[in-house]
Each structure stands twice: as structure tokens, then as C-alpha cells.
Protein backbone atom coordinates (compact mmCIF):
# COMPACT_ATOMS: atom_id res chain seq x y z
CA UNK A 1 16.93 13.79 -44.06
CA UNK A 2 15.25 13.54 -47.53
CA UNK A 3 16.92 16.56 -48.40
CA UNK A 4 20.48 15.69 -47.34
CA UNK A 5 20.28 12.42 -49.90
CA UNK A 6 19.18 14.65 -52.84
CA UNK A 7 21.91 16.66 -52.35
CA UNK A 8 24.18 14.08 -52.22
CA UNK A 9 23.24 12.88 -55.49
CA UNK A 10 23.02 16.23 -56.82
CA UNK A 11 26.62 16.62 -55.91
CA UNK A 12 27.80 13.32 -56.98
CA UNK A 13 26.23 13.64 -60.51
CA UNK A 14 27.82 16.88 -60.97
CA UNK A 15 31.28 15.85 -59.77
CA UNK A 16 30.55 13.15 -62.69
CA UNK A 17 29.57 15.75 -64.90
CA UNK A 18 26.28 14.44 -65.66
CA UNK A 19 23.10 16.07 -66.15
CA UNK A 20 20.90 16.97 -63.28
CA UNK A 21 17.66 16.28 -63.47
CA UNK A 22 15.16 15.15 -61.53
CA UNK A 23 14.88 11.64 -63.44
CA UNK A 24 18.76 11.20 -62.80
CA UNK A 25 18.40 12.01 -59.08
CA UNK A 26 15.61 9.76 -58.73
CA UNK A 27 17.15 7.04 -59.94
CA UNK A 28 20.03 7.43 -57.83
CA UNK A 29 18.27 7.72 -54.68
CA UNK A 30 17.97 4.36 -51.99
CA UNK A 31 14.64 5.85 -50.71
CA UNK A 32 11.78 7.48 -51.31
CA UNK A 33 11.75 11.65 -50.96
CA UNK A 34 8.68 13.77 -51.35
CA UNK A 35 8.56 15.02 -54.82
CA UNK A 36 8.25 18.54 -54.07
CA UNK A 37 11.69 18.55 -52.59
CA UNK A 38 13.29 16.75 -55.30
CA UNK A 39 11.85 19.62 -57.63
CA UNK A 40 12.60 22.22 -55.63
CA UNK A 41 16.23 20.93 -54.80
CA UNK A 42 16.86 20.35 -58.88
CA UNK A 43 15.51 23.43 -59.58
CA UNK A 44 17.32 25.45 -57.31
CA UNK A 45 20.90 23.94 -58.36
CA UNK A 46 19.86 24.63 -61.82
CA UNK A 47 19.16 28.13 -61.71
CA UNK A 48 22.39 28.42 -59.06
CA UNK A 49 24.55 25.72 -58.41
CA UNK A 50 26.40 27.51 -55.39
CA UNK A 51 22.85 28.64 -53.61
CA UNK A 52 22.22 24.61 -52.34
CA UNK A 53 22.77 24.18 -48.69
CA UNK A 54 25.77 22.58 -47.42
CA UNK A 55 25.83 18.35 -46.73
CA UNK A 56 25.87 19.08 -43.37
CA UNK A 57 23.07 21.46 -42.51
CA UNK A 58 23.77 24.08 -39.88
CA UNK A 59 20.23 24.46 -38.78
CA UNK A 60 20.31 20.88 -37.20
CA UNK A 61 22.42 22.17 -34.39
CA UNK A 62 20.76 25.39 -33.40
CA UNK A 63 17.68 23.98 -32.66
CA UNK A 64 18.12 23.36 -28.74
CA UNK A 65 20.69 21.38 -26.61
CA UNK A 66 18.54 18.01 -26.30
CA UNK A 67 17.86 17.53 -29.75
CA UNK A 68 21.67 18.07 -30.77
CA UNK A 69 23.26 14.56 -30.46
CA UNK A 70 20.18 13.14 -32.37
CA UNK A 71 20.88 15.52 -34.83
CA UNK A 72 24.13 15.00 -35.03
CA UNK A 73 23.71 11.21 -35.04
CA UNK A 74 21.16 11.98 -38.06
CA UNK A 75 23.40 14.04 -40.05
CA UNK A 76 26.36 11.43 -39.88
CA UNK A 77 23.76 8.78 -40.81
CA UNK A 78 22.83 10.88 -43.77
CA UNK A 79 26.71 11.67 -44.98
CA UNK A 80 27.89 7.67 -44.19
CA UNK A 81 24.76 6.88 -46.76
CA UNK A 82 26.16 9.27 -49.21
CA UNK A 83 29.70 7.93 -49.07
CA UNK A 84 28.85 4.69 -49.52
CA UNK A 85 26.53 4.89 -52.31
CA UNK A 86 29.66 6.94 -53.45
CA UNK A 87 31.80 4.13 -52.60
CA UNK A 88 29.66 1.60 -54.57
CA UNK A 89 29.87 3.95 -57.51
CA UNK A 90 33.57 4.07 -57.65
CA UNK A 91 33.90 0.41 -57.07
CA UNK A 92 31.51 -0.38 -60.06
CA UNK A 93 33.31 1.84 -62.09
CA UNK A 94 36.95 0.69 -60.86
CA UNK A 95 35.17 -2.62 -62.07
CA UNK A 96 34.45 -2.21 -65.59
CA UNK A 97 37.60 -0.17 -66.07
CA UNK A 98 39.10 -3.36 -65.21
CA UNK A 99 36.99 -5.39 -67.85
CA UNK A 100 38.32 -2.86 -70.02
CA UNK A 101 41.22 -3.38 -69.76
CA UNK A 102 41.21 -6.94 -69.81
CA UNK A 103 39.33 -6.58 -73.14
CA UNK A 104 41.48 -4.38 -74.58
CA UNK A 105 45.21 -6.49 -73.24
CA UNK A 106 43.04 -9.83 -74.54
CA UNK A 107 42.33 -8.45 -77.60
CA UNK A 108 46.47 -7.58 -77.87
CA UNK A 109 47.42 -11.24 -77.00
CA UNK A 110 45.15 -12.53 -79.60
């Protein structure tokens, strides 16, 4: 599970095109992950961006037939968190675009 956050922020501060490092992916994180793993996982996209393992992690499924649903139940836990801490970034941001422009169309009127 810890891994599937980190690589959700990983992925989210690159699609913002800002730099990856372990601070930044700290800070973005809801909970806490072992710090090995946020090294490792940092390091790794660093040295190879396309080497980190896909969002959704075959592995989960091949284990055996019982633990499946909880699995898949985990993973889709995992990928809503991600989407809405994505979704609360975009809304922040949609939000002081706004004030932006309302700054910048008060500023005209003026």
C-alpha cells in the first residue's frame, strides 16, 4: 500500500513538472511510509523514470484466489486516494487561477 501512494505522488509531481525528491514526496503524502521505500522509490524514478511499477500492481492478483478480492478492494482503495488527493490539487489550483483572475479583471476596472 505504502508503495502505491509514493507512486502516486511521484507521478503527480512529474505530470506537474516538479522536482522529485524525497522532501517533495513527503510532503505530499496523507500517511506515513517507511523511509526506505520512499528512498528507494525516488531513487529508482531518478535513475529511470519508466522502470517504476505500474499504479496498479500485477503481483496483487497472482498471489492465490482468496486473497484476490481483498486485493483488489486494496488496490482501488489505494488509486481512489490518489485521485482525490489529485482532485484536491486541481481544485486548489482551479481556485487561485480564479483569484487571478479576479485580480487581474479588478485591477482593469480600477
Amino acid at each position: 500500500m505504502p508503495q502505491q501512494q509514493i507512486l502516486a505522488v511521484i507521478r503527480q509531481l512529474a505530470v506537474e513538472e516538479k522536482a522529485i525528491t524525497t522532501a517533495a514526496v513527503r510532503a505530499r503524502l496523507t500517511t506515513p511510509v517507511p523511509l526506505s521505500e520512499l528512498l528507494a522509490l525516488v531513487s529508482r524514478y531518478k535513475q529511470s523514470p519508466d522502470s517504476l511499477p505500474p499504479l496498479t500492481t500485477a503481483s496483487l492478483h497472482g498471489a492465490n484466489t482468496h486473497a484476490q478480492p481483498e486485493s483488489e478492494l486494496s488496490e482501488l482503495s489505494e488509486r481512489l486516494l490518489a485521485l482525490e488527493q489529485l482532485v484536491t490539487e486541481q481544485a486548489l489550483r482551479l481556485e487561485r487561477l480564479e483569484h487571478l483572475l479576479a485580480t487581474t479583471l479588478g485591477g482593469k476596472n480600477d
